[in-house]
Protein backbone atom coordinates (compact mmCIF):
# COMPACT_ATOMS: atom_id res chain seq x y z
CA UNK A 1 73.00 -19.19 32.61
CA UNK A 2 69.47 -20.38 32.44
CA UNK A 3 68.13 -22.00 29.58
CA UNK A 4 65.31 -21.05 26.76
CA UNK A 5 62.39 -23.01 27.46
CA UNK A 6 60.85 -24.41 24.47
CA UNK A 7 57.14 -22.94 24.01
CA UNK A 8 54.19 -25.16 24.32
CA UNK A 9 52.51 -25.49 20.91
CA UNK A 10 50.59 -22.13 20.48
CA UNK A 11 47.91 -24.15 18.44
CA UNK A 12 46.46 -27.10 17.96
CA UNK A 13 46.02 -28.99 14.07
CA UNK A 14 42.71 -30.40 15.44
CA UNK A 15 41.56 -26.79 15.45
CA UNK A 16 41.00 -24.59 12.39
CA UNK A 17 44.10 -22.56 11.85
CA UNK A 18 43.49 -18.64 11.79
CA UNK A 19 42.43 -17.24 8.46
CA UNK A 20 44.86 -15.83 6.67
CA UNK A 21 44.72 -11.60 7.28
CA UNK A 22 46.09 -9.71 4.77
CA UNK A 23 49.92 -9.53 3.56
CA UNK A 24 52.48 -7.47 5.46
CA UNK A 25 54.44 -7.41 2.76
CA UNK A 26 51.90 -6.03 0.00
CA UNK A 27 51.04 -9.55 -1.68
CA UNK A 28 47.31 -9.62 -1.91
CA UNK A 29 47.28 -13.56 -1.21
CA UNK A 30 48.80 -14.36 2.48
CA UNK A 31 51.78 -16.36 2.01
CA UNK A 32 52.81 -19.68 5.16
CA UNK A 33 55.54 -21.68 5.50
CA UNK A 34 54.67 -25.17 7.41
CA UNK A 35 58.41 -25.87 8.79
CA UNK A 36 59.16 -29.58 9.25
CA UNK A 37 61.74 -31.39 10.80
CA UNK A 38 62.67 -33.65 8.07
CA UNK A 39 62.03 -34.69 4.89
CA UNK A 40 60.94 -37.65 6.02
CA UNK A 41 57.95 -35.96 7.70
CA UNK A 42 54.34 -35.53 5.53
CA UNK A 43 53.10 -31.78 6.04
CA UNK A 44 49.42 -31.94 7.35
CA UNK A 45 47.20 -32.27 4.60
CA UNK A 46 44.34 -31.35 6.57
CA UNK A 47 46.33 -28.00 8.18
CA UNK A 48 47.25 -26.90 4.25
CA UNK A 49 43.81 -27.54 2.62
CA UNK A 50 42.17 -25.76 5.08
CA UNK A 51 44.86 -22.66 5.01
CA UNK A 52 44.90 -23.40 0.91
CA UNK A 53 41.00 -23.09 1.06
CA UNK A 54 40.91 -19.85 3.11
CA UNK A 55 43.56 -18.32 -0.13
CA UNK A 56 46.94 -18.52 1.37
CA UNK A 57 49.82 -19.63 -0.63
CA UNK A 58 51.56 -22.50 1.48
CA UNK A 59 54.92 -23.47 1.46
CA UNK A 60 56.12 -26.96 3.09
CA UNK A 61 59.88 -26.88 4.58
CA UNK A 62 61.96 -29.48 5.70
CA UNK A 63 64.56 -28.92 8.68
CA UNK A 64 65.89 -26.01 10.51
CA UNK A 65 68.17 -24.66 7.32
CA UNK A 66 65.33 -24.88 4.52
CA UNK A 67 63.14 -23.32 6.69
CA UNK A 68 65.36 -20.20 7.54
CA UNK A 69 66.08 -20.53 4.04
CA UNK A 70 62.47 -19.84 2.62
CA UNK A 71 61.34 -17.82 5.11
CA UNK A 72 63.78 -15.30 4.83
CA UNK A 73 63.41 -15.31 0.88
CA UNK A 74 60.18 -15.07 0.71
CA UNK A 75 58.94 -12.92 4.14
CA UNK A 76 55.87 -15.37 4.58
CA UNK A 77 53.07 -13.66 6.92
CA UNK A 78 53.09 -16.85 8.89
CA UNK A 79 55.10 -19.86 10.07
CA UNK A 80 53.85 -23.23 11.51
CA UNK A 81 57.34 -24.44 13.54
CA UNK A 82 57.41 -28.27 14.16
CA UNK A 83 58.32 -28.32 17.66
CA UNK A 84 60.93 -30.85 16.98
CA UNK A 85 62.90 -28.14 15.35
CA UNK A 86 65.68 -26.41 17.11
CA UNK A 87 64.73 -23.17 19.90
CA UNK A 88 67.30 -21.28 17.98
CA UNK A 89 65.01 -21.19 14.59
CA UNK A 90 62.37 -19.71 16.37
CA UNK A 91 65.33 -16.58 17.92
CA UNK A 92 66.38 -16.68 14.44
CA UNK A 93 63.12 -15.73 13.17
CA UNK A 94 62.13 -13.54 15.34
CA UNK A 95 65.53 -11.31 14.63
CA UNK A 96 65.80 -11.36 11.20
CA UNK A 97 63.95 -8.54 9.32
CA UNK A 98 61.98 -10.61 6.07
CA UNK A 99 60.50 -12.75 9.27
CA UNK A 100 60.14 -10.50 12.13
CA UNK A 101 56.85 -9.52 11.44
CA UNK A 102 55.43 -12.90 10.86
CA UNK A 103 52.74 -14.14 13.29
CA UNK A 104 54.34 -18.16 14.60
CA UNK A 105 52.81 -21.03 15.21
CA UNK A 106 53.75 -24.08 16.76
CA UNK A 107 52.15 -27.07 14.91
CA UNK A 108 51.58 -29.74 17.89
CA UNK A 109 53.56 -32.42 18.38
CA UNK A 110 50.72 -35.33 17.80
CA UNK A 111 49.90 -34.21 14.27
């Protein structure tokens, strides 16, 4: 059996995150869930002003459970993963219809 590689982060905080494009799900403000690994961990104030100033609604998670928890409530257009966070959250979201759909991010690891 060979194991899942983790992904390399798909996009760096020093760079502007993409704009928000418009809801899958029919909200007429995009809607992102920033996924930490714990609630010890500060979301990236810079990351959700500048997603916050584009007009997304953003959501700040903490661990693997709140974020599948959220995510699949609320069927958020995007998701920035901390890559601390287990591979299976990313399989998980992928699979699951309220998150399929949702473009993913990996927030890098320095930020």
């Amino acid at each position: 059996m060979v194991a899942a590689r983790r992904p390399q982060p798909a996009r760096s905080l020093r760079r502007a995150p993409p704009p928000p494009a418009p809801s899958s799900a029919g909200r007429a403000t995009p809607l992102i869930v920033v996924a930490l690994a714990s609630r010890a961990d500060r979301a990236p104030a810079r990351l959700l002003d500048e997603l916050r100033d584009k007009g997304a609604v953003v959501y700040a998670t903490h661990g693997a459970n709140g974020c599948l928890r959220v995510t699949t409530a609320v069927a958020p257009d995007a998701i920035y993963l901390d890559p601390r966070l287990p591979g299976r959250l990313l399989r998980q979201l992928q699979s699951h219809p309220s998150t399929a759909r949702a473009s993913i991010y990996w927030l890098a690891p320095s930020d």
